[in-house]
C-alpha atoms as a PDB file:
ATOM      1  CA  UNK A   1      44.588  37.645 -36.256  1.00  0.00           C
ATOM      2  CA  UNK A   2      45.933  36.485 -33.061  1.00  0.00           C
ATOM      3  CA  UNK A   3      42.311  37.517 -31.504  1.00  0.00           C
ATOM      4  CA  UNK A   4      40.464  35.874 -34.258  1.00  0.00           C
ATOM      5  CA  UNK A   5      43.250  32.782 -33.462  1.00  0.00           C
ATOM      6  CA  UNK A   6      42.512  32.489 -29.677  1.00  0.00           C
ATOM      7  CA  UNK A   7      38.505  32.432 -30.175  1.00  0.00           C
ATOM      8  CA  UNK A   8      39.175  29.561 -32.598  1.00  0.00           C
ATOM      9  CA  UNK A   9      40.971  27.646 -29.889  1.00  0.00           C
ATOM     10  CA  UNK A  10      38.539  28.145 -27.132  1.00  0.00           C
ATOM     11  CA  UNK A  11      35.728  27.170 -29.262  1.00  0.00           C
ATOM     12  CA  UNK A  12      37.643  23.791 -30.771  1.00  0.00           C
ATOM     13  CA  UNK A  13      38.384  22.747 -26.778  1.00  0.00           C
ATOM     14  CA  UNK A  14      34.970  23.318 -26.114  1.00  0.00           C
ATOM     15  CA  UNK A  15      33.757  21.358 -28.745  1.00  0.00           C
ATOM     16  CA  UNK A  16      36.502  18.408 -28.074  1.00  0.00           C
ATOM     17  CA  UNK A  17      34.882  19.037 -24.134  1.00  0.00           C
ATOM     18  CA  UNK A  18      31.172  18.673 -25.356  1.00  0.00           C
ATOM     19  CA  UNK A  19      32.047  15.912 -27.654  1.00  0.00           C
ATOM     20  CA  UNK A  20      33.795  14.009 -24.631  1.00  0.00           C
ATOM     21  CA  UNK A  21      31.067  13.880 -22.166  1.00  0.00           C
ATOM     22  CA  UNK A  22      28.629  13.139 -25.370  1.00  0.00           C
ATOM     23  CA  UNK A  23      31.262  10.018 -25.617  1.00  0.00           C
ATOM     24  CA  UNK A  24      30.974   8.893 -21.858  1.00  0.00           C
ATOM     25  CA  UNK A  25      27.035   9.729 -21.883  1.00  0.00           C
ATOM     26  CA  UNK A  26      26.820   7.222 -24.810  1.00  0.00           C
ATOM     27  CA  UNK A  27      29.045   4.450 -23.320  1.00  0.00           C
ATOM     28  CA  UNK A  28      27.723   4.905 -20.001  1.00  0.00           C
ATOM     29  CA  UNK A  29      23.977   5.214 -21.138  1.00  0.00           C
ATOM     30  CA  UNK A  30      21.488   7.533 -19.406  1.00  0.00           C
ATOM     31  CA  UNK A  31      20.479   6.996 -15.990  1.00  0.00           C
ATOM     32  CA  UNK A  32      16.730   7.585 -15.608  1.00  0.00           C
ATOM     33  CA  UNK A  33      14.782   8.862 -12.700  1.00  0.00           C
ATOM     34  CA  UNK A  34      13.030   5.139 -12.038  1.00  0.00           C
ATOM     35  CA  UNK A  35      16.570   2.892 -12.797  1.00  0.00           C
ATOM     36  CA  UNK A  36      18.668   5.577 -10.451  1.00  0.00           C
ATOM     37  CA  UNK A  37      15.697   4.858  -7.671  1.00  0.00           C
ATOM     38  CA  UNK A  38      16.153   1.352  -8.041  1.00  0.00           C
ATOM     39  CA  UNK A  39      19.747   1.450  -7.543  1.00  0.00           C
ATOM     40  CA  UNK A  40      19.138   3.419  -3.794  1.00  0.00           C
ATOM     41  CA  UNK A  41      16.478   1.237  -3.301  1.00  0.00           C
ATOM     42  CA  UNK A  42      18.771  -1.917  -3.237  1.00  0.00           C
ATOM     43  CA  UNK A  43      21.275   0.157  -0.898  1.00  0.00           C
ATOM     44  CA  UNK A  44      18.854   1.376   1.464  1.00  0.00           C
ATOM     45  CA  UNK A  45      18.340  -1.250   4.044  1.00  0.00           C
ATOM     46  CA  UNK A  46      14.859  -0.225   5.418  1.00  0.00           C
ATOM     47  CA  UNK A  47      13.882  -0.589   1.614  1.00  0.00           C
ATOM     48  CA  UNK A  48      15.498  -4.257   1.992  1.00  0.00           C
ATOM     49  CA  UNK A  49      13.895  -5.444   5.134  1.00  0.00           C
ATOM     50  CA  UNK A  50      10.627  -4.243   4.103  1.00  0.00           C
ATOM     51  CA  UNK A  51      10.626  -5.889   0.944  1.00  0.00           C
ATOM     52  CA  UNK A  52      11.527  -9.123   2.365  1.00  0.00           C
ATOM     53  CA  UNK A  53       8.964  -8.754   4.990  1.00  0.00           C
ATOM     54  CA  UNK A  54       6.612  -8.131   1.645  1.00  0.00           C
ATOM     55  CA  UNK A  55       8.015 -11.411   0.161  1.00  0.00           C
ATOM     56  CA  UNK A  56       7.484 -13.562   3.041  1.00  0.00           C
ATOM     57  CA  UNK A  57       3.839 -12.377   3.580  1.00  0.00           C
ATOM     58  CA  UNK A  58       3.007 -12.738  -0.196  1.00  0.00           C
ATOM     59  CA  UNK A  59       3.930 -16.417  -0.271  1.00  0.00           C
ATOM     60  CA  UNK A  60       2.635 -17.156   2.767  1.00  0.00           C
ATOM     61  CA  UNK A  61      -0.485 -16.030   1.621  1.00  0.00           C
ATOM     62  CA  UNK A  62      -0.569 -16.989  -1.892  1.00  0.00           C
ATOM     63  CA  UNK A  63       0.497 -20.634  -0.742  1.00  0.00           C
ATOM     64  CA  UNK A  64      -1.432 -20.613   2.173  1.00  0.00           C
ATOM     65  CA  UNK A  65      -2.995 -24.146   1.365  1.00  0.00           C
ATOM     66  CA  UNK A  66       0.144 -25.571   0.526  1.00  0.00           C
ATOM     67  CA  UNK A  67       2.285 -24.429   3.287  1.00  0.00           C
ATOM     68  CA  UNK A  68      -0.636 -24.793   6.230  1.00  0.00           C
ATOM     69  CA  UNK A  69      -0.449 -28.030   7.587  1.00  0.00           C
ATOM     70  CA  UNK A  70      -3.877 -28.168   8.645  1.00  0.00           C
ATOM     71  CA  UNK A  71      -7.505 -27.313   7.437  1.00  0.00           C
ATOM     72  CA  UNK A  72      -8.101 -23.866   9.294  1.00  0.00           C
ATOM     73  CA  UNK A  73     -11.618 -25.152  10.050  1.00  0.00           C
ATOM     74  CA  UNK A  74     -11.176 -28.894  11.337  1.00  0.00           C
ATOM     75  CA  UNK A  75     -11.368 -29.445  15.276  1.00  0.00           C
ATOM     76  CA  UNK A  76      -8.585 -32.242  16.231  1.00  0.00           C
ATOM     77  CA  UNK A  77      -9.786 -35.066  18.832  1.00  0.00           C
ATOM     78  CA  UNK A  78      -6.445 -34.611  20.859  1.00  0.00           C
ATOM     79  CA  UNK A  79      -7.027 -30.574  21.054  1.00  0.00           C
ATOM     80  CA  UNK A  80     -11.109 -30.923  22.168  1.00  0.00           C
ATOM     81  CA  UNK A  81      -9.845 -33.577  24.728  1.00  0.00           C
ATOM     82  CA  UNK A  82      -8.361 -31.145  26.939  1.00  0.00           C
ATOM     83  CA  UNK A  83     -10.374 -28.054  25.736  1.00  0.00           C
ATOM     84  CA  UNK A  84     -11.779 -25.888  28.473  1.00  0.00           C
ATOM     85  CA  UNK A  85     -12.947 -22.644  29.014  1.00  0.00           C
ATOM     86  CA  UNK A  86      -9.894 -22.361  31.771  1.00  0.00           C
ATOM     87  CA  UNK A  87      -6.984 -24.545  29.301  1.00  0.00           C
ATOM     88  CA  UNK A  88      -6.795 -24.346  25.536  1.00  0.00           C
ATOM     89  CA  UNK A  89      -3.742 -26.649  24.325  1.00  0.00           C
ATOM     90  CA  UNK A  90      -0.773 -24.972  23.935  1.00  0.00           C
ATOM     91  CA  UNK A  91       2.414 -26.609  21.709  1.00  0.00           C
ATOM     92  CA  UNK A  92       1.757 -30.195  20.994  1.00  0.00           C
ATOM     93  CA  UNK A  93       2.808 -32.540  18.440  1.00  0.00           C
ATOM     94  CA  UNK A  94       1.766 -31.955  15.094  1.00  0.00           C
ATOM     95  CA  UNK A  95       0.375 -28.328  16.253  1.00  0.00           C
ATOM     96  CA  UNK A  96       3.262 -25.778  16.679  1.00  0.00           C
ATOM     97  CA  UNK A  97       1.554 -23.215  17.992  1.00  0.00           C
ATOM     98  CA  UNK A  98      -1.878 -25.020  19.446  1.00  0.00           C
ATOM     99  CA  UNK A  99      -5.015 -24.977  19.891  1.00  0.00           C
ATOM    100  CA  UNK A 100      -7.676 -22.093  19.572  1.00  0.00           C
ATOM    101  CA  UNK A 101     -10.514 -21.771  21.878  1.00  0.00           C
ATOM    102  CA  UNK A 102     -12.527 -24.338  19.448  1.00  0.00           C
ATOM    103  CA  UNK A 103      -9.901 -27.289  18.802  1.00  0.00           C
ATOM    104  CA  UNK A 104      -8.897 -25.571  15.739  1.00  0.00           C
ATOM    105  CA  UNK A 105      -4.807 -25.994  14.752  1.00  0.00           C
ATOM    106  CA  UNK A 106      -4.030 -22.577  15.251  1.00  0.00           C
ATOM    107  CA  UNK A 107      -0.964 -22.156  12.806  1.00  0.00           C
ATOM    108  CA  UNK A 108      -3.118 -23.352  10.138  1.00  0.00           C
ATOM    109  CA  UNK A 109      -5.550 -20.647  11.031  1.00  0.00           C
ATOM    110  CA  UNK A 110      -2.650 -18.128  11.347  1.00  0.00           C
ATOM    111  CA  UNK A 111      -1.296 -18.965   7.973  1.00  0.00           C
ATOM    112  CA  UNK A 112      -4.633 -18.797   6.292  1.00  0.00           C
ATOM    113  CA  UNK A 113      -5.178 -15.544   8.163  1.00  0.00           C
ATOM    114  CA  UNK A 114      -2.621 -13.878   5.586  1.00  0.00           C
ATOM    115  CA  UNK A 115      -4.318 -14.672   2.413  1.00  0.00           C
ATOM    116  CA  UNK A 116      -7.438 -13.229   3.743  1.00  0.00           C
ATOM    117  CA  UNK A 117      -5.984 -10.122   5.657  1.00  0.00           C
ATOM    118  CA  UNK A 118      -4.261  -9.707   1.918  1.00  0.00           C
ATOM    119  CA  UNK A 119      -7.223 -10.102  -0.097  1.00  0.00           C
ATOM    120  CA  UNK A 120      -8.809  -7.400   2.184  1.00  0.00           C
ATOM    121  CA  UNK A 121      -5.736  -5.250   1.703  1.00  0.00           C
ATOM    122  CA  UNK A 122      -5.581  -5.370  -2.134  1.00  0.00           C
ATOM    123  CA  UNK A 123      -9.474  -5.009  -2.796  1.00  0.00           C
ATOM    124  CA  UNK A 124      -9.675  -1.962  -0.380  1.00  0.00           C
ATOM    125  CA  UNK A 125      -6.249  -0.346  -1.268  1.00  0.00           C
ATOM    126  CA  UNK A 126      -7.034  -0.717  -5.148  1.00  0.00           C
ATOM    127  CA  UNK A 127     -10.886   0.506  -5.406  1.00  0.00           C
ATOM    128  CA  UNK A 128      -9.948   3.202  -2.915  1.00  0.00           C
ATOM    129  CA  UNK A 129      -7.301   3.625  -5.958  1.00  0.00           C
ATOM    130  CA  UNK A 130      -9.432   3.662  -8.342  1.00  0.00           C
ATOM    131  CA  UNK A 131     -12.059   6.036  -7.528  1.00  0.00           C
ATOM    132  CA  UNK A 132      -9.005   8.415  -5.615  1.00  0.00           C
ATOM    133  CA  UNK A 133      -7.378   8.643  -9.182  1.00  0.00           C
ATOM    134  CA  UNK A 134     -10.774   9.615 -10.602  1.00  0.00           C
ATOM    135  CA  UNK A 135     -11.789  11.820  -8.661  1.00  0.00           C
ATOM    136  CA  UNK A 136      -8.688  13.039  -8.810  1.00  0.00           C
ATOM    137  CA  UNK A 137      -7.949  12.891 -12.654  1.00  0.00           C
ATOM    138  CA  UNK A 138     -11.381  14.544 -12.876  1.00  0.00           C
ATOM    139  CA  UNK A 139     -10.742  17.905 -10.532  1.00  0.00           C
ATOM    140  CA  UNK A 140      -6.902  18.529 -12.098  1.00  0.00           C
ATOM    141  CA  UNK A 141      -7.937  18.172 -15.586  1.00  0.00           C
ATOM    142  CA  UNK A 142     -10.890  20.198 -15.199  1.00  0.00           C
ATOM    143  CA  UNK A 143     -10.224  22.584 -12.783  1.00  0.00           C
ATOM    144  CA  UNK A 144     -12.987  25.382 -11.944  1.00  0.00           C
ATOM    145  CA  UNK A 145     -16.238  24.600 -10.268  1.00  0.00           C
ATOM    146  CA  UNK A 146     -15.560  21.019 -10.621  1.00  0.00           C
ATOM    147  CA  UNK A 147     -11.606  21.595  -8.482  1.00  0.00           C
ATOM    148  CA  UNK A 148     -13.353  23.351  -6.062  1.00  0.00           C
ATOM    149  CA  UNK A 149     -16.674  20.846  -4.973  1.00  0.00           C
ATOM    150  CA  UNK A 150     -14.263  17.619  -5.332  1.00  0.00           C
ATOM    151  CA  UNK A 151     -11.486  19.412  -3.311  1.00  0.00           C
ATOM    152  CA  UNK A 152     -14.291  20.200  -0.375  1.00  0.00           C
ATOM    153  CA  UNK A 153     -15.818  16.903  -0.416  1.00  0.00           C
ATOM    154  CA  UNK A 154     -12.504  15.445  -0.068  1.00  0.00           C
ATOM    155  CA  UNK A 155     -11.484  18.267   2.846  1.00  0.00           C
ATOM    156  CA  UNK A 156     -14.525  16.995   4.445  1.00  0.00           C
ATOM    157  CA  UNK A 157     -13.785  13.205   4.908  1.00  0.00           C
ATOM    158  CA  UNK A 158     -10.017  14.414   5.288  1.00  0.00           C
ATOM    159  CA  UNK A 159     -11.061  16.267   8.860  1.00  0.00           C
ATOM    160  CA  UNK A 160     -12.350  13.086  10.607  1.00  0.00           C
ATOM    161  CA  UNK A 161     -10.325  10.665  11.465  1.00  0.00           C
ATOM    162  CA  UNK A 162     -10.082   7.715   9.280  1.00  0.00           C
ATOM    163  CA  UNK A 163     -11.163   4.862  11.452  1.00  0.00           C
ATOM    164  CA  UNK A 164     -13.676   6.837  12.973  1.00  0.00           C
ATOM    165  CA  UNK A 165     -15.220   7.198   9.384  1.00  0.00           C
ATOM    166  CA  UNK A 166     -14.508   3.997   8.692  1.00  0.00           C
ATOM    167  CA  UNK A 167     -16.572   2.756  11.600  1.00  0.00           C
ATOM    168  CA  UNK A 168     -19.653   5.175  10.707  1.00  0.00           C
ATOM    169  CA  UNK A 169     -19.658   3.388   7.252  1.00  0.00           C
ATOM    170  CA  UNK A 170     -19.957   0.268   8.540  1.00  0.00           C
ATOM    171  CA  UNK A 171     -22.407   1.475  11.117  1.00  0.00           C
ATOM    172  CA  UNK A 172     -24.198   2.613   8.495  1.00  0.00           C
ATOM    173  CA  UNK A 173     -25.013  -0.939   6.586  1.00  0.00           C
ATOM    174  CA  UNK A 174     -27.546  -2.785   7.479  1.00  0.00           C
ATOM    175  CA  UNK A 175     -25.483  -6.165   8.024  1.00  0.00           C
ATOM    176  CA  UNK A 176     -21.877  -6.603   8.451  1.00  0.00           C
ATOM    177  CA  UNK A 177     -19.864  -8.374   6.469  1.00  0.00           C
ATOM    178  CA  UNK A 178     -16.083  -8.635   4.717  1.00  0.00           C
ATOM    179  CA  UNK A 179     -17.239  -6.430   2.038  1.00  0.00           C
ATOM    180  CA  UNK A 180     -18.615  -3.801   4.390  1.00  0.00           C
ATOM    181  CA  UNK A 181     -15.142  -3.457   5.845  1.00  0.00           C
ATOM    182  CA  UNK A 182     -13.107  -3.631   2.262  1.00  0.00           C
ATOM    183  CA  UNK A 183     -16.174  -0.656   1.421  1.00  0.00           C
ATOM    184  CA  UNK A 184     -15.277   1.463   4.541  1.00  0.00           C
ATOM    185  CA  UNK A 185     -11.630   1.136   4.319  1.00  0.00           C
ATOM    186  CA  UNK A 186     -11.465   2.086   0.595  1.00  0.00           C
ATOM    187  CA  UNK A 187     -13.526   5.052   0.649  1.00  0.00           C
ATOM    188  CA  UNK A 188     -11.450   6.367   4.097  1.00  0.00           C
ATOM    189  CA  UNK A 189      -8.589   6.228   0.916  1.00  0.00           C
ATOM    190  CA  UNK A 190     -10.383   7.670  -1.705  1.00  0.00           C
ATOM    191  CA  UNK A 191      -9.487  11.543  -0.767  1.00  0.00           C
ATOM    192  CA  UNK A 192      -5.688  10.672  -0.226  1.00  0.00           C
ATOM    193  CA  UNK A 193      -5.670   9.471  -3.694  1.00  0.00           C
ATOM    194  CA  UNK A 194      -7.703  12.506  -4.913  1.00  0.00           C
ATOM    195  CA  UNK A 195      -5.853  15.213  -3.659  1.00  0.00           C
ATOM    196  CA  UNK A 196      -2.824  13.931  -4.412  1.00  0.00           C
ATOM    197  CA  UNK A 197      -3.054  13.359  -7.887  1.00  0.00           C
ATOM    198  CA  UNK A 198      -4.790  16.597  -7.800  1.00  0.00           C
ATOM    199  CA  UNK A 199      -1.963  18.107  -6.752  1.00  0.00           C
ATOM    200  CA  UNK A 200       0.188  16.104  -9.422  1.00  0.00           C
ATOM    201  CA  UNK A 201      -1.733  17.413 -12.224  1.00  0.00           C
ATOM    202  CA  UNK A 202      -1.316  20.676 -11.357  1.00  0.00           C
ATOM    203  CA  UNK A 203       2.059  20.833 -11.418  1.00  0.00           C
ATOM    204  CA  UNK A 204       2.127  19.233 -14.846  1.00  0.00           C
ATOM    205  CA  UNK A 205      -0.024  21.988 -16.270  1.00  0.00           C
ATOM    206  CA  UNK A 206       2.656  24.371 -16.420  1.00  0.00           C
ATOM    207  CA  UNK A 207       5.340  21.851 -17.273  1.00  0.00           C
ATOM    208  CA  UNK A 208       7.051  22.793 -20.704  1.00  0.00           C
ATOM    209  CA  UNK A 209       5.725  19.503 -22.442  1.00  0.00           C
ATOM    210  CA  UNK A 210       2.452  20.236 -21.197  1.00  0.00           C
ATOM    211  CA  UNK A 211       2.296  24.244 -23.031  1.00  0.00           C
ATOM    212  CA  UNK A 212       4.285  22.926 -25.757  1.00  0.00           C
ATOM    213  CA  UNK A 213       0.828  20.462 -26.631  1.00  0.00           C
ATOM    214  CA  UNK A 214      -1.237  22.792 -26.144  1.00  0.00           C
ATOM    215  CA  UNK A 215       0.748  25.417 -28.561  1.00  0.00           C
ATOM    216  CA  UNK A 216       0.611  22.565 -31.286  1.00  0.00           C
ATOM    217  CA  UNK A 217      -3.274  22.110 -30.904  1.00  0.00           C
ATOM    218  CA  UNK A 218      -3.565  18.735 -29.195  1.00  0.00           C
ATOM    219  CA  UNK A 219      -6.960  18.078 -27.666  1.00  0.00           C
ATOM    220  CA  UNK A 220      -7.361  18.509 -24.053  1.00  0.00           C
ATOM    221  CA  UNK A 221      -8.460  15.290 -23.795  1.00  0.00           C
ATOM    222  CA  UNK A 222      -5.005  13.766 -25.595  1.00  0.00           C
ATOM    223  CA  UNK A 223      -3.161  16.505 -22.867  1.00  0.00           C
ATOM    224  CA  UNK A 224      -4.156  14.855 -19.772  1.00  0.00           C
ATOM    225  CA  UNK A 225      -4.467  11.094 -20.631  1.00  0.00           C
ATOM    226  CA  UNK A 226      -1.382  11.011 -22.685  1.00  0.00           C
ATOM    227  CA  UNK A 227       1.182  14.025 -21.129  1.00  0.00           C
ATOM    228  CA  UNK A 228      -0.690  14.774 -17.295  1.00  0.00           C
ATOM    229  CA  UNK A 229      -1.829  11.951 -16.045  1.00  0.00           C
ATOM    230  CA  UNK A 230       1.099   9.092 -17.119  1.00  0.00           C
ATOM    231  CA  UNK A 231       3.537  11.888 -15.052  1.00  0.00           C
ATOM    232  CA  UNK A 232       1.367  12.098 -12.206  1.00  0.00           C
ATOM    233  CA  UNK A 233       1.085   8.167 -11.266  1.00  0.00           C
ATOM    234  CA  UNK A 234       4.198   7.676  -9.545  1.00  0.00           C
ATOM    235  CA  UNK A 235       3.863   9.787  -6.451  1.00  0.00           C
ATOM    236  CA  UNK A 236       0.282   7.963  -6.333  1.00  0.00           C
ATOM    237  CA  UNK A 237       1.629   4.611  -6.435  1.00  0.00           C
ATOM    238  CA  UNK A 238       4.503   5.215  -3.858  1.00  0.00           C
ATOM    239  CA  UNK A 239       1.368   6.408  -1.663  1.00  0.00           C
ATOM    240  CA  UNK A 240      -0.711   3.196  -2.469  1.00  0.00           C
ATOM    241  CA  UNK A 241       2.185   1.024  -1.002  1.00  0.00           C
ATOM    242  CA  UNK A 242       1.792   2.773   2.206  1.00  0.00           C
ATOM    243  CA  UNK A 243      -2.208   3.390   2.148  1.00  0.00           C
ATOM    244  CA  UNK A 244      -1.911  -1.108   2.171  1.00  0.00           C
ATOM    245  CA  UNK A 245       0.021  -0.723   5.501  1.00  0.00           C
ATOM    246  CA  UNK A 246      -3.350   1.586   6.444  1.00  0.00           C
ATOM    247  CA  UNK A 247      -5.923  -0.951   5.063  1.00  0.00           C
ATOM    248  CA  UNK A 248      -4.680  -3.413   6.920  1.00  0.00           C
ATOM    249  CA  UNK A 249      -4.784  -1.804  10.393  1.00  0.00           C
ATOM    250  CA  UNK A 250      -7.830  -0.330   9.932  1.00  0.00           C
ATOM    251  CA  UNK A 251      -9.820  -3.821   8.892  1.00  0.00           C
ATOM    252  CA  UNK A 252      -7.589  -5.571  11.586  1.00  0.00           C
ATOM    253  CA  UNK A 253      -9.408  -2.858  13.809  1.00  0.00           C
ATOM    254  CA  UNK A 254     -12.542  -3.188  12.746  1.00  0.00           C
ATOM    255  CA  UNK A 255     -12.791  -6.897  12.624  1.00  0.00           C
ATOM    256  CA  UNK A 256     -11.059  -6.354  16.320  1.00  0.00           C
ATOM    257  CA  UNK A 257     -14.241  -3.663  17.606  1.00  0.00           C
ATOM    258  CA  UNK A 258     -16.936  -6.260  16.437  1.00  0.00           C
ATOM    259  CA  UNK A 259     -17.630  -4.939  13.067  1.00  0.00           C
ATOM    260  CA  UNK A 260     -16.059  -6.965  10.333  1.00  0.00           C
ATOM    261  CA  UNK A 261     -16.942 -10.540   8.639  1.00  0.00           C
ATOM    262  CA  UNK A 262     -19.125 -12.081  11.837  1.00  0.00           C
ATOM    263  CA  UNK A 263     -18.187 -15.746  10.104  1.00  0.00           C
ATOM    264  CA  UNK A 264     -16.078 -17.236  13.234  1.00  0.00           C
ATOM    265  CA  UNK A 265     -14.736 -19.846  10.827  1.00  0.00           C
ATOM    266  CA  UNK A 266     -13.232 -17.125   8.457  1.00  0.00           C
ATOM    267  CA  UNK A 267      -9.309 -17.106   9.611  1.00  0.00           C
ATOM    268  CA  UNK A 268      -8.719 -13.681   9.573  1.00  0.00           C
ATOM    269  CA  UNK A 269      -5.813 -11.966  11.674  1.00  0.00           C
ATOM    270  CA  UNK A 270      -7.866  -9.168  12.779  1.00  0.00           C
ATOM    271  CA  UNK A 271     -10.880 -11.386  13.760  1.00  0.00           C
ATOM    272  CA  UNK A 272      -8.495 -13.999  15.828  1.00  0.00           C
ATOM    273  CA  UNK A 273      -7.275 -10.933  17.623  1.00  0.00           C
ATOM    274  CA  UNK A 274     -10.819  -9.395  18.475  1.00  0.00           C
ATOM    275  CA  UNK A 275     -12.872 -12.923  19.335  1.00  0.00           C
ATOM    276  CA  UNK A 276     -10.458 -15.016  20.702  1.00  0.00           C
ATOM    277  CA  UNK A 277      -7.230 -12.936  21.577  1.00  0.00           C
ATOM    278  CA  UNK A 278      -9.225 -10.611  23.850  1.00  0.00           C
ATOM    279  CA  UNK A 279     -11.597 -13.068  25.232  1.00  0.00           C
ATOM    280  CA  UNK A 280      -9.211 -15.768  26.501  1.00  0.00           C
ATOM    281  CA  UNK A 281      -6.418 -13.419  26.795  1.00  0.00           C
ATOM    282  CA  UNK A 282      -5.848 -14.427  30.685  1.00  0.00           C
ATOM    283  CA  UNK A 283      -5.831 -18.458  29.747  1.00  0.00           C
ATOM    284  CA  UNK A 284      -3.990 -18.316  26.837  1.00  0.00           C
ATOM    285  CA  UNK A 285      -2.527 -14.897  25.634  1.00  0.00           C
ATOM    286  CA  UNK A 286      -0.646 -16.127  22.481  1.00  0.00           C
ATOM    287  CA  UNK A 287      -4.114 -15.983  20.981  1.00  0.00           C
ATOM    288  CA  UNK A 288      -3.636 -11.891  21.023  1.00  0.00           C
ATOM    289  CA  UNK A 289      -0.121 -11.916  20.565  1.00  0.00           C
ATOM    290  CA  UNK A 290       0.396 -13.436  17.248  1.00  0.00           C
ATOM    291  CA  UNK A 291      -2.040 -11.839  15.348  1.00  0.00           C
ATOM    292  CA  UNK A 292      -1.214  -8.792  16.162  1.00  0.00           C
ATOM    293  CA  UNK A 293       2.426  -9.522  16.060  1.00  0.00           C
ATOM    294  CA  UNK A 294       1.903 -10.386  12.481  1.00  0.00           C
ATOM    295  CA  UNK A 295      -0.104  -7.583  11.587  1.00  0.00           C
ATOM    296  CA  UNK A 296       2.401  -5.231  13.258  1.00  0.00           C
ATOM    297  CA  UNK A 297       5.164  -6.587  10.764  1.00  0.00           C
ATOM    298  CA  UNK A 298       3.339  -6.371   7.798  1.00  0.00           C
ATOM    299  CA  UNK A 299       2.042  -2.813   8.411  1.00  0.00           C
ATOM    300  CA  UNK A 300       6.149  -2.267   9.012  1.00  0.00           C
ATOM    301  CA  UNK A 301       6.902  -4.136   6.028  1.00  0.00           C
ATOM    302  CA  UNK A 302       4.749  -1.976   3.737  1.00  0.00           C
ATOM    303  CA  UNK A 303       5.425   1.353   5.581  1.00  0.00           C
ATOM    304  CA  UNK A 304       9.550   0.876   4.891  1.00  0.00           C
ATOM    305  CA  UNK A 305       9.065   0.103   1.730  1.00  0.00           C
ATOM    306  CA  UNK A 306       6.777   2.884   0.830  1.00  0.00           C
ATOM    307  CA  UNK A 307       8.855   5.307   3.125  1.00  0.00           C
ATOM    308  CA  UNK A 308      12.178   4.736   0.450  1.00  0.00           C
ATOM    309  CA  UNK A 309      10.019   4.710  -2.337  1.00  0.00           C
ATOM    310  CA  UNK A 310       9.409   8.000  -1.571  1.00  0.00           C
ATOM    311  CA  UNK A 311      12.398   9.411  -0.970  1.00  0.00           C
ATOM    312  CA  UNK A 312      13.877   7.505  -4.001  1.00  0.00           C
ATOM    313  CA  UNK A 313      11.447   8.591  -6.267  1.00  0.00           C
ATOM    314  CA  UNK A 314      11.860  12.361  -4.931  1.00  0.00           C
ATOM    315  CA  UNK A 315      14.308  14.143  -7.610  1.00  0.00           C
ATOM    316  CA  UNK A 316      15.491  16.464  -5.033  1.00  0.00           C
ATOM    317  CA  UNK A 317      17.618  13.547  -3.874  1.00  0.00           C
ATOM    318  CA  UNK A 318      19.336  12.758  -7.536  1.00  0.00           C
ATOM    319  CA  UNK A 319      22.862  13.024  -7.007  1.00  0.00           C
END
């Protein structure tokens, strides 16, 4: 009796143990992977300063006209007047940061430089997206003959260096334009995308909610747009923040070598850098130094942020 007695006590504590953490479970409510992320996120102070380098940039950009206070285009009377090939105006009134080599207010142009060096950005970053999770989607779901050619294509344009591709695409059209560069840069991003998700998918094809589908008869089809896929999209966005930082460099540098949008009147940070920054560097070098100061920051901006996305995101770091 006194056996049976002393089993009957351990399991009631362990059931009055069970039912209290149930009890501070429910009051405290579960913490999921993406709220517990967020809550290192806004106590990790790279994750801070490159989000507000983010915020700055996006409403500089998105407000460009409001907040410029100049047309990027128009040539100013008192800037031509003392406009030579040796002197270009520096800080006047009216025109914080000058002149460029045409008359042009240059903080205007530098302001309107971020919405286009964003638009660029986001086009390139999301098609490159796009056809990356495709491709991607594609070879994990399917596996076999299909895995293997995507995978080697991808291995392929993985083992050259991604400006240098970037540069043979453009090379390759027959005029250059904006869209040539927002082309070359996405494709440079499309095998990133690919293998990663790839590699996302694969893991989720042995996960237990994966087999436990497939043991009830669900389509493959249902499997891997419903159970795969939706669990493989978060490493792929973490990557997309920092494939942006990429974009941008690499259009800055093409638009920089000669071969991006040849329209000198397009403010572009990139373009500003490689026309006029280089060119009159020795009469006026703030014409290379804040362009490239500014695409410096955002590249930083978008690599901190990405960098403790990643690491907050990882679940080896749950505590």
């Amino acid at each position: 009796m006194s056996g049976t007695g002393g089993i009957s006590t351990l399991a009631d504590h362990k059931r009055r143990r069970i039912d209290e953490l149930t009890a501070r479970t429910a009051d405290a409510g579960g913490v999921s992977l993406v709220r517990e992320a967020g809550r290192r996120l806004l106590r990790d102070p790279a994750a801070i300063v490159g989000a507000v380098i983010i915020l700055l940039f996006l409403v500089v950009a998105i407000f460009a006209p409001l907040v410029a206070p100049h047309d990027p285009v128009q040539q100013f009377p008192e800037l031509t007047r003392d406009l030579t090939v040796d002197s270009i105006p520096g800080t006047t009134a009216g025109h914080p940061l000058g002149s460029d080599p045409l008359g042009r207010d240059f903080a205007s142009r530098m302001i309107h430089g971020a919405r286009q060096t964003l638009f660029v950005g986001v086009l390139a970053t999301l098609i490159g997206l796009l056809l990356g999770v495709l491709l991607g989607a594609v070879a994990g779901a399917l596996g076999g003959a299909v895995d293997v050619l995507i995978m080697r294509i991808t291995d392929v344009m993985l083992a050259l260096p991604s400006l240098l591709l970037a540069i043979t695409l453009v090379a390759l059209a027959s005029e250059s334009s904006q869209w040539t560069v927002i082309i070359a840069v996405a494709v440079v991003n499309v095998p990133v995308f690919a293998r990663l998700l790839r590699g996302s998918m694969l893991a989720q094809r042995e996960s237990d909610h994966v087999l436990a589908a497939r043991a009830l008869g669900v389509k493959r089809r249902d499997i891997v747009l419903r159970h795969m896929l939706p669990n493989s999209l978060t490493a792929v966005i973490v990557q997309a923040t920092l494939t942006f930082a990429v974009a941008i460099l690499d259009a800055a540098a093409l638009s920089f070598l000669g071969l991006g949008d040849p329209d000198i009147n397009r403010a572009e940070w990139g373009l500003m850098l490689g026309v006029d920054g280089v060119r009159y560097f020795e009469v006026r070098p703030e014409l290379a130094y804040f362009p490239a100061l500014a695409v410096i920051l955002v590249a930083l901006g978008f690599t901190l942020l990405g960098e403790s996305m990643r690491e907050a995101l990882d679940p080896k770091n749950r505590r």
